[in-house]
Protein backbone atom coordinates (compact mmCIF):
# COMPACT_ATOMS: atom_id res chain seq x y z
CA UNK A 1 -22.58 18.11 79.71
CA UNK A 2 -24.38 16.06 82.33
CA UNK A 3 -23.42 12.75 80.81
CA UNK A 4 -19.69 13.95 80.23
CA UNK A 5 -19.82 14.82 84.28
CA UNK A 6 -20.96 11.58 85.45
CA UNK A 7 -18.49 9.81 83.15
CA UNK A 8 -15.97 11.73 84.77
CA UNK A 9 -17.24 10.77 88.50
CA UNK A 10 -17.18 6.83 87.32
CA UNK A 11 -13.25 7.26 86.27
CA UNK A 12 -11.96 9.17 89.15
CA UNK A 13 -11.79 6.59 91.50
CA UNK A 14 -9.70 4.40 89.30
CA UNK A 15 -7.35 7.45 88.29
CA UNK A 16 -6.76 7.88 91.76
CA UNK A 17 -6.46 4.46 93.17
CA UNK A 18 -3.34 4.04 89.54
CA UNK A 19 -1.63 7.18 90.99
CA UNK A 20 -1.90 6.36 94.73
CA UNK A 21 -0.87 2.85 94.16
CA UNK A 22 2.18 3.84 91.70
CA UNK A 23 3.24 6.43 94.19
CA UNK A 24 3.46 3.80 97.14
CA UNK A 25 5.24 1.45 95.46
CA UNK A 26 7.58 3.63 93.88
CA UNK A 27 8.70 1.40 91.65
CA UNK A 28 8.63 3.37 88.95
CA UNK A 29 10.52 7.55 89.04
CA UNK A 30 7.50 10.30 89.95
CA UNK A 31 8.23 12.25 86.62
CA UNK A 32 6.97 9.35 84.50
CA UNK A 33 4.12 9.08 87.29
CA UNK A 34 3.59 12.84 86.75
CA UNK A 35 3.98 12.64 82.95
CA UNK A 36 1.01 10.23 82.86
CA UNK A 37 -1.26 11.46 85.56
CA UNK A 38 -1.12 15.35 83.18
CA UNK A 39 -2.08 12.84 80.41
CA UNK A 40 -4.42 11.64 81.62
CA UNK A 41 -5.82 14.94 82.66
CA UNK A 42 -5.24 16.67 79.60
CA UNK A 43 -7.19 13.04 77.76
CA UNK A 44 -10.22 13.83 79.94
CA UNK A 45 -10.56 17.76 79.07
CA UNK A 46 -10.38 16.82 75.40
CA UNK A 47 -13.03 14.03 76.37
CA UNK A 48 -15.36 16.50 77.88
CA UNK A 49 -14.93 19.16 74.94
CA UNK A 50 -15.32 16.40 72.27
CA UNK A 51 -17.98 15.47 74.44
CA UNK A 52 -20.14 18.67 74.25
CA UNK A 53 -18.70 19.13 70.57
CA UNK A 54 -20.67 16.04 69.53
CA UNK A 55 -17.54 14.14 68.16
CA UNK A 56 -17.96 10.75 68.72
CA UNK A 57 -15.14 9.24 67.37
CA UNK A 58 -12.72 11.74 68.79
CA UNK A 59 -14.92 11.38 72.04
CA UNK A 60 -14.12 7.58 72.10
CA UNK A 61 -10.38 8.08 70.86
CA UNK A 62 -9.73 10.02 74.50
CA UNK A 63 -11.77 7.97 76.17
CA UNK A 64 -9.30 5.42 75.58
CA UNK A 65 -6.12 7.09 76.10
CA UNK A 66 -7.23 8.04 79.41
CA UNK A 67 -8.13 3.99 80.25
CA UNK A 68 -4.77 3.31 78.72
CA UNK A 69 -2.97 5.80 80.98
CA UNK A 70 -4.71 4.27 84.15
CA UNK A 71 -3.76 0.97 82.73
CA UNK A 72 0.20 2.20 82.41
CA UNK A 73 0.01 3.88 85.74
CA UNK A 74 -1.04 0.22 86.98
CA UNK A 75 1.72 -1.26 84.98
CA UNK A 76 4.60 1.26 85.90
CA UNK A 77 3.54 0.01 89.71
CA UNK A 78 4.51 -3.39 88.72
């Protein structure tokens, strides 16, 4: 559960700089900003319970949807 916390304290900052940065430029409409910021919310609590579960695989499947929706909330801002 440790681990799982810390991982979540090295992604925050990132999350937050994608949703401050897509909300300035407002390029992009706030409910797909909103869509993927849930996403990626919902991607980390399924992290942290296949964390403690012990599921790897499903562990590094969520992992990567929530880099893919910082990635998109980067993109959007383009």
């Amino acid at each position: 559960a440790d681990a799982a916390q810390r991982n979540g304290f090295e992604v925050t900052p990132a999350f937050a700089a994608a949703v401050i940065i897509a909300q300035y430029v407002g390029n992009a409409q706030m409910v797909t900003i909103n869509v993927l910021a849930v996403l990626f919310i919902t991607s980390r609590l399924l992290y942290i319970i296949c964390y403690l579960a012990d599921w790897a695989p499903l562990r590094s499947l969520f992992w990567a949807i929530g880099m893919g929706v910082i990635a998109a909330l980067f993109f959007v801002s383009a």
